[in-house]
C-alpha atoms as a PDB file:
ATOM      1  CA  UNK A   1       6.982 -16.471   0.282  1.00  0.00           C
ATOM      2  CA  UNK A   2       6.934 -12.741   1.194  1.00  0.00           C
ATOM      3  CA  UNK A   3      10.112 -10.802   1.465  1.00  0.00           C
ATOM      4  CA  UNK A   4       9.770  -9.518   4.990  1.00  0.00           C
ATOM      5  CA  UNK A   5      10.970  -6.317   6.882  1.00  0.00           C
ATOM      6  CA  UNK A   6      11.060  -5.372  10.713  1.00  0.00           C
ATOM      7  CA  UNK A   7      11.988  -2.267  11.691  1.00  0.00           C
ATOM      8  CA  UNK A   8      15.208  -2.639  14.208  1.00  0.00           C
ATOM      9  CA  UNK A   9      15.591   1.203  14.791  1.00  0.00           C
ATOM     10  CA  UNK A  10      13.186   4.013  14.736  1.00  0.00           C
ATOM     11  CA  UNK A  11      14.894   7.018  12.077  1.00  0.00           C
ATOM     12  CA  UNK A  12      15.455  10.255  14.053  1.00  0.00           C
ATOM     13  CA  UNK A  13      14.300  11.960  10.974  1.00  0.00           C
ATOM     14  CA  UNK A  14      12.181  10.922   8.074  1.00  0.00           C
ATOM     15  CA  UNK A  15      13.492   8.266   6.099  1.00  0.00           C
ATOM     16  CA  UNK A  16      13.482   7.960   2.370  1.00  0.00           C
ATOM     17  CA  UNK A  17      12.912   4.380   1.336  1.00  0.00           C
ATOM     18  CA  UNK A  18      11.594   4.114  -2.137  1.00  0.00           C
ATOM     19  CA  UNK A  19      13.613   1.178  -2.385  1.00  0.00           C
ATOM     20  CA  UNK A  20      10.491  -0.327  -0.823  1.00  0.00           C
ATOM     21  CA  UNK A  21       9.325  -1.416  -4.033  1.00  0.00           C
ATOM     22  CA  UNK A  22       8.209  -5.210  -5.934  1.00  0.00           C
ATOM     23  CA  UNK A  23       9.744  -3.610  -8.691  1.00  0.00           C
ATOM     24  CA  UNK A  24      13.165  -2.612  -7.258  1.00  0.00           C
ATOM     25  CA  UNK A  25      13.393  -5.643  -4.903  1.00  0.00           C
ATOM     26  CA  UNK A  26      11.591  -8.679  -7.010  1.00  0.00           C
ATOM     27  CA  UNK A  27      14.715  -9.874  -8.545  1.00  0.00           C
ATOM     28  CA  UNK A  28      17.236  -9.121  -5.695  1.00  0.00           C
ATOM     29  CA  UNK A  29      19.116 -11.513  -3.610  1.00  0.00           C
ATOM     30  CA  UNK A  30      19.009 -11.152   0.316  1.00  0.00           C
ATOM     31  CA  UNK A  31      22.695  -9.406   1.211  1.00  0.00           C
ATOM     32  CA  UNK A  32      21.889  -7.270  -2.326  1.00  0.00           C
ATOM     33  CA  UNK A  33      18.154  -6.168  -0.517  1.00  0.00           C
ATOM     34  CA  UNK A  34      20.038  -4.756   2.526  1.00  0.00           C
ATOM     35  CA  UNK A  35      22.659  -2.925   0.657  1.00  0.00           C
ATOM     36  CA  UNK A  36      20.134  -0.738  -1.101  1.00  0.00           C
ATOM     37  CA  UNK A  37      20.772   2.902   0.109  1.00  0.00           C
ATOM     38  CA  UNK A  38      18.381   4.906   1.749  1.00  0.00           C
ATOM     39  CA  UNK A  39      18.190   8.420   2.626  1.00  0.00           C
ATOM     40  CA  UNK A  40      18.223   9.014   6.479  1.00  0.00           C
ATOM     41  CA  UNK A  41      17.904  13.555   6.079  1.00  0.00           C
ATOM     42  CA  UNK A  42      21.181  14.451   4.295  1.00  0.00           C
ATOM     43  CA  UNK A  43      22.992  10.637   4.829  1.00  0.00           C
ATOM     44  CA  UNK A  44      23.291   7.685   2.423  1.00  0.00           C
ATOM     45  CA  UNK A  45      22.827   4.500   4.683  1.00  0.00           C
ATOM     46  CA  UNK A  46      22.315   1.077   3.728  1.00  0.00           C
ATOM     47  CA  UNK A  47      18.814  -0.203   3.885  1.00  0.00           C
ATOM     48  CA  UNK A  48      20.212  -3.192   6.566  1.00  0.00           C
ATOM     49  CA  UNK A  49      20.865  -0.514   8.724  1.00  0.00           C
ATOM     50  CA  UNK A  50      17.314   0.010   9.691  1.00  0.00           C
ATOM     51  CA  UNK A  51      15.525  -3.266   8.901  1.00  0.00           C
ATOM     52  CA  UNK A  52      16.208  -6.974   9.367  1.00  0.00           C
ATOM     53  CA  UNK A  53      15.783  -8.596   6.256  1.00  0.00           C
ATOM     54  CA  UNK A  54      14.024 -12.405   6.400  1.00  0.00           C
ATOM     55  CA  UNK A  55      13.610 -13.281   2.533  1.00  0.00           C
ATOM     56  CA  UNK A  56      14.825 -12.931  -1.109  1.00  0.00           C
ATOM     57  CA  UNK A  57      13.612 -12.265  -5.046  1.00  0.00           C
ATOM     58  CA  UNK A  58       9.938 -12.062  -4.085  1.00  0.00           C
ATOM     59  CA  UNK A  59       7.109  -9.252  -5.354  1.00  0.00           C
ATOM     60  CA  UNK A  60       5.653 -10.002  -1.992  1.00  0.00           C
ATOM     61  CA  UNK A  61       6.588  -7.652   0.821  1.00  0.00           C
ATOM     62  CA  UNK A  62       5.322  -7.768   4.046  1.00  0.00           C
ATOM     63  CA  UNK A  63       6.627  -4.671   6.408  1.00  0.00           C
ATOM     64  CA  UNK A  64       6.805  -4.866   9.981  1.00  0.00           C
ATOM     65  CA  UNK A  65       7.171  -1.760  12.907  1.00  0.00           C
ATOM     66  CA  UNK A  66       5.973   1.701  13.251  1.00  0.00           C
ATOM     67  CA  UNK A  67       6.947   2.968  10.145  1.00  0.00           C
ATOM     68  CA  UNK A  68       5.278   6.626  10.667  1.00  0.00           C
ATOM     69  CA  UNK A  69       8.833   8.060   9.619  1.00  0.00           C
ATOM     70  CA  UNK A  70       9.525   6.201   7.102  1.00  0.00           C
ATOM     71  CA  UNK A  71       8.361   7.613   3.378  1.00  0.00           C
ATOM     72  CA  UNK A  72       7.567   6.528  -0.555  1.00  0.00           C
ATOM     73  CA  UNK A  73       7.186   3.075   0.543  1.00  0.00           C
ATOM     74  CA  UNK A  74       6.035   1.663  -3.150  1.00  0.00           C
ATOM     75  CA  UNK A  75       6.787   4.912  -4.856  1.00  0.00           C
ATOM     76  CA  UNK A  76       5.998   4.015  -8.781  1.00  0.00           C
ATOM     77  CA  UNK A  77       5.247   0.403  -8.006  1.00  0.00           C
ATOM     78  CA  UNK A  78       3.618  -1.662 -11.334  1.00  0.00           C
ATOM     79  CA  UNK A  79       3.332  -4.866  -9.877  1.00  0.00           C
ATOM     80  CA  UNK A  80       3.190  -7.081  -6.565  1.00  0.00           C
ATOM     81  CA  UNK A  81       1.326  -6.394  -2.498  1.00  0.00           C
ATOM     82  CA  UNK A  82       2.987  -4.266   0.076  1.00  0.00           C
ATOM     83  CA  UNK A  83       1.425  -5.382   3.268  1.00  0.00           C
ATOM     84  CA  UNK A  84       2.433  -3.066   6.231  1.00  0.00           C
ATOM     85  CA  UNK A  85       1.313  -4.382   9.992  1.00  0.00           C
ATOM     86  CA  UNK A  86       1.572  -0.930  11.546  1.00  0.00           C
ATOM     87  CA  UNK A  87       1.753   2.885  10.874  1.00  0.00           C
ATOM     88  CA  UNK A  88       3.474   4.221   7.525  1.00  0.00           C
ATOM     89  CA  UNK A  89       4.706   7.725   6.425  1.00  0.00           C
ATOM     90  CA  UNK A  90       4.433   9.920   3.930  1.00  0.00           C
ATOM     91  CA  UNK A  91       3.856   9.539   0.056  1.00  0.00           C
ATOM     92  CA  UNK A  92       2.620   6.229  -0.073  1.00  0.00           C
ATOM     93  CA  UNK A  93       1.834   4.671  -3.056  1.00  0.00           C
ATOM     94  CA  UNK A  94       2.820   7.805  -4.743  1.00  0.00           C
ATOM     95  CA  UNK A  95       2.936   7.656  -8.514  1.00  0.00           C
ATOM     96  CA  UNK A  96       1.841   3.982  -8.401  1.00  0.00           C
ATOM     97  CA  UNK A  97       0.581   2.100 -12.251  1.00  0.00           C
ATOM     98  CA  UNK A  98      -0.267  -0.909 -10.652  1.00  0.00           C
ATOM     99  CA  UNK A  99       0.362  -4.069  -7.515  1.00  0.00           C
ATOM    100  CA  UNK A 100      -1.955  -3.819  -4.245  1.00  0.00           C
ATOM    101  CA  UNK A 101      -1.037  -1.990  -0.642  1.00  0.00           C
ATOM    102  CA  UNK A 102      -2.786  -2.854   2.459  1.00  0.00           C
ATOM    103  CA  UNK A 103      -1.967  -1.042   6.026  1.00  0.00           C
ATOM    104  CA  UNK A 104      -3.148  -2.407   9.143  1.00  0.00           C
ATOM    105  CA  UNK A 105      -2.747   0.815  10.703  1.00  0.00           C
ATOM    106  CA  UNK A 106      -2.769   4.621  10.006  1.00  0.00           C
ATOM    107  CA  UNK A 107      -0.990   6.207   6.808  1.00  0.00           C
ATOM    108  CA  UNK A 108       0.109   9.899   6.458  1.00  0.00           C
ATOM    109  CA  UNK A 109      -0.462  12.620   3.758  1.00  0.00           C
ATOM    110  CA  UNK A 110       0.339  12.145   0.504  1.00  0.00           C
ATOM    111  CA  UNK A 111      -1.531   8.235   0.147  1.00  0.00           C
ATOM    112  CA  UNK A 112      -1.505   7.573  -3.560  1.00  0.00           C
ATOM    113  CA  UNK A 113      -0.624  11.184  -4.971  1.00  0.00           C
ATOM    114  CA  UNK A 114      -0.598  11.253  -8.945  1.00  0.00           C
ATOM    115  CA  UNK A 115      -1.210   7.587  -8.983  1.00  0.00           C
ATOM    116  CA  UNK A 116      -2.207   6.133 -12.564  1.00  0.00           C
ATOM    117  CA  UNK A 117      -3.425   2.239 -11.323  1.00  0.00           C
ATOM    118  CA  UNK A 118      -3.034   0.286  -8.727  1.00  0.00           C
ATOM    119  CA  UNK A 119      -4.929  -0.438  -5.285  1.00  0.00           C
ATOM    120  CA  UNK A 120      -4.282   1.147  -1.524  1.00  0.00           C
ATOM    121  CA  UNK A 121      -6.456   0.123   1.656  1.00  0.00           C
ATOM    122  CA  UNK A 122      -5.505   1.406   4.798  1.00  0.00           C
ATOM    123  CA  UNK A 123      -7.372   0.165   7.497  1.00  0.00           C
ATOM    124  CA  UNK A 124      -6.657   2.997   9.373  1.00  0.00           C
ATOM    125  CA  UNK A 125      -6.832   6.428   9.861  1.00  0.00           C
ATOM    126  CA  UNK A 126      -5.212   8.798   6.460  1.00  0.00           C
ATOM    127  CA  UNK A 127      -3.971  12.144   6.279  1.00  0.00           C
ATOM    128  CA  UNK A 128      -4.344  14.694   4.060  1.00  0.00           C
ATOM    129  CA  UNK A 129      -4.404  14.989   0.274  1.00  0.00           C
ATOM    130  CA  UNK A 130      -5.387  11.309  -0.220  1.00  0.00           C
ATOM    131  CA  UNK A 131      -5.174  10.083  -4.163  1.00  0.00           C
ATOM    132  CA  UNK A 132      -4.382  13.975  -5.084  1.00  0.00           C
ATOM    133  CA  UNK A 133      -1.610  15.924  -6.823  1.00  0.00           C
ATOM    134  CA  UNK A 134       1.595  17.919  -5.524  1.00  0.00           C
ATOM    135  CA  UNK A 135       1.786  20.939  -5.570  1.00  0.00           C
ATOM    136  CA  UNK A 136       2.168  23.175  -9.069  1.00  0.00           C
ATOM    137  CA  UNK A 137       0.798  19.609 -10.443  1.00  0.00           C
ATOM    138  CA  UNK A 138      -2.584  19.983 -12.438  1.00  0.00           C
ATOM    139  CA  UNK A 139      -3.415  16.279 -12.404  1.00  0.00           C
ATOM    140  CA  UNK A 140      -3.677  13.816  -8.988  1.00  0.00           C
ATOM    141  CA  UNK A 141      -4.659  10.294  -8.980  1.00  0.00           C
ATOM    142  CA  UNK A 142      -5.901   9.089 -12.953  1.00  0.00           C
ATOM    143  CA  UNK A 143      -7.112   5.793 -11.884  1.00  0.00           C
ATOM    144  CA  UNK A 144      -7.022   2.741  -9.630  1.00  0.00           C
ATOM    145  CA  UNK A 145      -8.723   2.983  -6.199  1.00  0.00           C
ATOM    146  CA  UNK A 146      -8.046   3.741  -3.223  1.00  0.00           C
ATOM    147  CA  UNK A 147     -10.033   3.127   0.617  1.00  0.00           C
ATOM    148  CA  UNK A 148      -9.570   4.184   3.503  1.00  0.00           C
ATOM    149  CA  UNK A 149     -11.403   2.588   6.530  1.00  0.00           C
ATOM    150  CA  UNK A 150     -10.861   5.567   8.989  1.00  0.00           C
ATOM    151  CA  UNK A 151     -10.933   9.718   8.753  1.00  0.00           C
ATOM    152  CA  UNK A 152      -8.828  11.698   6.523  1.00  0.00           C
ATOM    153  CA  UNK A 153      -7.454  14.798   6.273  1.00  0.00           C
ATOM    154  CA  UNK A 154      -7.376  17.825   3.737  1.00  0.00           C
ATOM    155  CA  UNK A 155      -7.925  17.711   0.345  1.00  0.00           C
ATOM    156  CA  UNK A 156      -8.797  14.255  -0.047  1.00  0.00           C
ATOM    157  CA  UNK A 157      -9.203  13.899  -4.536  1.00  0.00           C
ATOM    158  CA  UNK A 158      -7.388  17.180  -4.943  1.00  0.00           C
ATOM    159  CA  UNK A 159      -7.541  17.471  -8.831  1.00  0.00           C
ATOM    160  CA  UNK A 160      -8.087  14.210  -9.540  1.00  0.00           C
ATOM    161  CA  UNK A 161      -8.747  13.269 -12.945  1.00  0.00           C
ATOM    162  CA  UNK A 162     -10.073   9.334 -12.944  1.00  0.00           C
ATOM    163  CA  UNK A 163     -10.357   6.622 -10.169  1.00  0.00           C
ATOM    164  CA  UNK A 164     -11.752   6.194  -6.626  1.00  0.00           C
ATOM    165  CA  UNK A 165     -11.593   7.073  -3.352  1.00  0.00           C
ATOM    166  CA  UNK A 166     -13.515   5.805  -0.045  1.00  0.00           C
ATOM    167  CA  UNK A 167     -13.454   7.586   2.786  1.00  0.00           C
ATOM    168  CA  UNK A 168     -14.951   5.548   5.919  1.00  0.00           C
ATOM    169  CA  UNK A 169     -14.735   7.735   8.317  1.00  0.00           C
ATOM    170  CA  UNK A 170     -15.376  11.723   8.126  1.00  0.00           C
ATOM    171  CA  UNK A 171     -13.107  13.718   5.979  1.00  0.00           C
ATOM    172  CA  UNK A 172     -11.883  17.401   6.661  1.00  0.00           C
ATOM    173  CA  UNK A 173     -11.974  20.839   4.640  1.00  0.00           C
ATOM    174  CA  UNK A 174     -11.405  20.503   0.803  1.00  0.00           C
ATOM    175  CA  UNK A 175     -12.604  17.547  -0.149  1.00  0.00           C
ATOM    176  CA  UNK A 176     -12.711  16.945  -3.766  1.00  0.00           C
ATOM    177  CA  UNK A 177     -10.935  20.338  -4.644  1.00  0.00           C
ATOM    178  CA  UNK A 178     -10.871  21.748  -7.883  1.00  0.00           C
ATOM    179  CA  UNK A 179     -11.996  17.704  -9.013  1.00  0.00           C
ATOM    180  CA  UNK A 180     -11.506  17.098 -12.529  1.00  0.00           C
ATOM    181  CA  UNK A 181     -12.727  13.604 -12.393  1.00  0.00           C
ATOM    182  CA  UNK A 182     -13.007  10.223 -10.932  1.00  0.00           C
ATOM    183  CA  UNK A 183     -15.863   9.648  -7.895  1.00  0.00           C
ATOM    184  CA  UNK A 184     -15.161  10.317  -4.026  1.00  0.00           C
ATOM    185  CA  UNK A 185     -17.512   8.258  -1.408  1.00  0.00           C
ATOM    186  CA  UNK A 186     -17.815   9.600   1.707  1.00  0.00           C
ATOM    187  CA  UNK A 187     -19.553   7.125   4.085  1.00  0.00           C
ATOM    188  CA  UNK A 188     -19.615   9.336   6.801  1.00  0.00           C
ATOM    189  CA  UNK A 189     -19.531  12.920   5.377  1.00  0.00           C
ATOM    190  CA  UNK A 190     -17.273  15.626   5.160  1.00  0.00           C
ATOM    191  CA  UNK A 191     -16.029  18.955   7.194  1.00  0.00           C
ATOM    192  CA  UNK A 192     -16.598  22.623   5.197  1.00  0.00           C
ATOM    193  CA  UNK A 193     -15.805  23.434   1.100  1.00  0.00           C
ATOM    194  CA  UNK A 194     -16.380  20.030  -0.310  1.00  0.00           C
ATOM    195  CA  UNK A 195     -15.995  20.267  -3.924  1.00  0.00           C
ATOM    196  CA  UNK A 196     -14.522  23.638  -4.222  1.00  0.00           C
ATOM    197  CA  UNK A 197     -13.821  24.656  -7.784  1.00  0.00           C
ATOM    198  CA  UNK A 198     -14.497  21.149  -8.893  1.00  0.00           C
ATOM    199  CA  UNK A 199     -14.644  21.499 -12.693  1.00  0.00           C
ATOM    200  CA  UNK A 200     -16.232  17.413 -13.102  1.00  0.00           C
ATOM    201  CA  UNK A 201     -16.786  14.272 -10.977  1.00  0.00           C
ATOM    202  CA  UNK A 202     -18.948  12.744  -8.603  1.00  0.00           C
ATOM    203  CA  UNK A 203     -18.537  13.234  -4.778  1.00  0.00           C
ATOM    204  CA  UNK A 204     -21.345  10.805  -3.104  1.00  0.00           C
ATOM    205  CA  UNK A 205     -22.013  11.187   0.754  1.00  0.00           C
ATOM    206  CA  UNK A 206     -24.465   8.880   2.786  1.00  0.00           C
ATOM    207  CA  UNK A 207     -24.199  11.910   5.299  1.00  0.00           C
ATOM    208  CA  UNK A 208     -25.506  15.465   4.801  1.00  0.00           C
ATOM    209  CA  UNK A 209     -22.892  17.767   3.823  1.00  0.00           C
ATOM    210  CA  UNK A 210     -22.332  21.857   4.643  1.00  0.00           C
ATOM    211  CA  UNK A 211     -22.796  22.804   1.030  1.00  0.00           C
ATOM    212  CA  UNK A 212     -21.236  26.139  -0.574  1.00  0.00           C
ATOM    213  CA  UNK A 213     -23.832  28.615  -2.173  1.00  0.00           C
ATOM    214  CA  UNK A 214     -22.493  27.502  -6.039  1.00  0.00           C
ATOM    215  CA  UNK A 215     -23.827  24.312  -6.016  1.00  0.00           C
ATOM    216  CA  UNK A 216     -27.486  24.504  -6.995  1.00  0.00           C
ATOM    217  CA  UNK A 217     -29.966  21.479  -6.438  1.00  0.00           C
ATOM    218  CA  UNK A 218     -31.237  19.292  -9.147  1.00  0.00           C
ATOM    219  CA  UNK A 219     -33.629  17.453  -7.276  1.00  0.00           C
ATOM    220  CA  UNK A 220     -33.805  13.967  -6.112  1.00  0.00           C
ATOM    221  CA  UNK A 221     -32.944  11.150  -8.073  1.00  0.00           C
ATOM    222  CA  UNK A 222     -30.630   7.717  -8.121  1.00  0.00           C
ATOM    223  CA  UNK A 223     -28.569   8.208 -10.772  1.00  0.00           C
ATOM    224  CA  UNK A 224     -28.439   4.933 -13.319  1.00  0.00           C
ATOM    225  CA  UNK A 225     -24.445   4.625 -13.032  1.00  0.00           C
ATOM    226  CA  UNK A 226     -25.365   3.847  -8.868  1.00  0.00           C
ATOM    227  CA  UNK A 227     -26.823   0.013  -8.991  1.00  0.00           C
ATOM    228  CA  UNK A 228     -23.472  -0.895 -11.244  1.00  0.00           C
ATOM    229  CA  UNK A 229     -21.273   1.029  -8.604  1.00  0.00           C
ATOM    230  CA  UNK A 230     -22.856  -0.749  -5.503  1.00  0.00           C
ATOM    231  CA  UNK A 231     -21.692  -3.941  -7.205  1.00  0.00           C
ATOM    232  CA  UNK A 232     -18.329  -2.615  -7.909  1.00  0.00           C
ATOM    233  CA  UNK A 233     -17.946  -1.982  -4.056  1.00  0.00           C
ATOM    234  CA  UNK A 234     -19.454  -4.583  -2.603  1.00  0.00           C
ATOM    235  CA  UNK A 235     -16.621  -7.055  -2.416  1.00  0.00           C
ATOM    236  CA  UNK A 236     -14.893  -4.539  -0.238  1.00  0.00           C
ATOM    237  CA  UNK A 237     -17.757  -4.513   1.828  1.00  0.00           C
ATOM    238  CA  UNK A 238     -19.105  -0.918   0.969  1.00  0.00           C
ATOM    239  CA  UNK A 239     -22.342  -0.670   1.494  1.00  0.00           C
ATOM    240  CA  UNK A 240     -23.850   1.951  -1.481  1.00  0.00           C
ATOM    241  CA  UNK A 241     -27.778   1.779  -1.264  1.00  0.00           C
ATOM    242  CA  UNK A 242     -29.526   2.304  -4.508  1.00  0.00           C
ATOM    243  CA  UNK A 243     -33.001   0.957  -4.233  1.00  0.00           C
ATOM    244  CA  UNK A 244     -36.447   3.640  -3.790  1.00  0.00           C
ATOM    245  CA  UNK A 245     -37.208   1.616  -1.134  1.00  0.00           C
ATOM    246  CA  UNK A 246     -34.103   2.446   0.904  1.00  0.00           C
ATOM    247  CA  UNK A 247     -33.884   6.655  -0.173  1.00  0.00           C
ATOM    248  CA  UNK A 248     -33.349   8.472  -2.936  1.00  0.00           C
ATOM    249  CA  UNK A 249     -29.685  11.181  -3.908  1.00  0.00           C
ATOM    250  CA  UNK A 250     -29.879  15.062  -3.746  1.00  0.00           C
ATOM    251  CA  UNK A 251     -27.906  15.744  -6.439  1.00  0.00           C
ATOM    252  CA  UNK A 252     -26.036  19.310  -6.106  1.00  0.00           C
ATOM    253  CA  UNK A 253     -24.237  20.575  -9.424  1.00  0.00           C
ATOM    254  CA  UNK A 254     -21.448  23.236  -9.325  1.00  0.00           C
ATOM    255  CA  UNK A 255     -18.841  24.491  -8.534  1.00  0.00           C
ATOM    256  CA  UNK A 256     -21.083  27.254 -10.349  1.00  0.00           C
ATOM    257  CA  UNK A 257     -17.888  29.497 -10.143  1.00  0.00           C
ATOM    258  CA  UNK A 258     -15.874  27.318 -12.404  1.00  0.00           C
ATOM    259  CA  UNK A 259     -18.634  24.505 -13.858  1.00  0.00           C
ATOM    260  CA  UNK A 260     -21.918  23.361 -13.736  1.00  0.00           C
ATOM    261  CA  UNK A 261     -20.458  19.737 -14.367  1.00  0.00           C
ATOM    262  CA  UNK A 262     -20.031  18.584 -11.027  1.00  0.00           C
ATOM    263  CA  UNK A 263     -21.791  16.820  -9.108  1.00  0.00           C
ATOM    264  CA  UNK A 264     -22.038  15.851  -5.242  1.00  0.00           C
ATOM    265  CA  UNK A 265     -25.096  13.272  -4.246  1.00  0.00           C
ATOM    266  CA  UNK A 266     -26.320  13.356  -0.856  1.00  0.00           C
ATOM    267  CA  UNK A 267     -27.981  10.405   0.571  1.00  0.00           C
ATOM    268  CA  UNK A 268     -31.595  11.221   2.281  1.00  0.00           C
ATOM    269  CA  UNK A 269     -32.847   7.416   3.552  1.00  0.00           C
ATOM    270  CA  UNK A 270     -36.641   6.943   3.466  1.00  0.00           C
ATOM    271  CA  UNK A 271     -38.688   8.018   6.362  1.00  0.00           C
END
């Protein structure tokens, strides 16, 4: 059985709850689970003070309540879900080697930043800087995989070095900045400056993308790495088409002012 959490009162300012963790709460008895402190702006407050508690000494936790305020909700989680029925804050995920997050609802900025394993779906709408890393960081996300159903916002894959990112709905500026690694999928496109300064990595779109002048075009082609991808998503229900019969990739290499090692495919389907 889950350990489960409904929010009984909204924060008035952002609250820090990185207590929100299998790994911080697996082993912990009830009355110890709302005793944890949490960070409400400059006060220490119990974690009971905020959330009814239903549940003990389980990696299961099942959150409950618009948590938009609420932030680092399985900050450096290795093991166990995190389901969340509703909105979440900031820094989700963040850090994360391993365990599963679903969010039936919209997350904020930060979803996954630095992450090293692990798997986040939000069924919702993201923010910005999706699977990237903080700032004065050279690295973001290193592996694991994360999806998002709905839009996001800047810098989705900032400097990320291994993984996966799905991006459902249309993404904004940045995407894929200064990339290092790892492959982005944008199902329904992207706004300006995808790819800037990418240095390596794969950025697929199955909608055409404004392209900066330093990415050159090799032609069209379906890479060999694409078939064995489509298979990887298609549990999720990501539809990647492959086949001649369905289209064929632009591929675009750059970013010419840093690399030629980058690349960004562009789905054209068959007339």
């Amino acid at each position: 059985m889950p350990t489960t959490f409904h929010l009984k009162r909204q924060p008035t300012v952002p609250l820090e709850a990185e207590v929100l963790s299998p790994d911080i709460l697996g082993e912990l008895s009830n009355s110890e689970i709302r005793a944890l402190t949490v960070y409400h702006g400059k006060r220490q407050l119990p974690l009971g003070d905020f959330f009814d508690v239903e549940g003990e000494r389980s990696t299961n936790l099942l959150l409950r309540g618009d948590l938009n305020k609420v932030r680092w909700i399985g900050r450096a989680m290795s093991k166990g879900t995190i389901t969340v029925r509703g909105s979440v804050g900031m820094h989700l995920g963040a850090y994360m080697t391993g365990g599963r997050i679903v969010v039936h609802g919209n997350a904020s900025d930060w979803i996954g930043a630095e992450m090293k394993n692990g798997f986040i779906h939000v069924h919702g709408n993201a923010g910005g800087q999706v699977g990237a890393a903080y700032r004065g960081s050279l690295a973001g996300m290193k592996n694991g995989m994360i999806v998002i159903d709905g839009s996001a916002g800047l810098e989705v894959g900032m400097r990320m070095r291994r993984g996966t990112i799905v991006v459902g709905g249309p993404a904004r500026d940045f995407t894929g900045l200064q990339m290092k690694g790892g492959t982005i999928v944008l199902l329904a496109g992207a706004e300006i400056r995808t790819g800037a300064w990418m240095n390596r990595g794969t950025i697929i779109s199955m909608k055409p993308l404004p392209l900066m002048p330093t990415f050159i075009s090799s032609g069209a082609a379906t890479p060999t790495f694409l078939p064995v991808y489509a298979q990887f998503l298609k549990p999720l229900g990501i539809h990647l088409p492959f086949r001649a019969a369905e289209g064929a990739y632009r591929l675009y290499s750059g970013d010419l002012s840093v690399s030629d090692k980058g690349e960004i495919l562009v789905w054209q389907p068959a007339l």
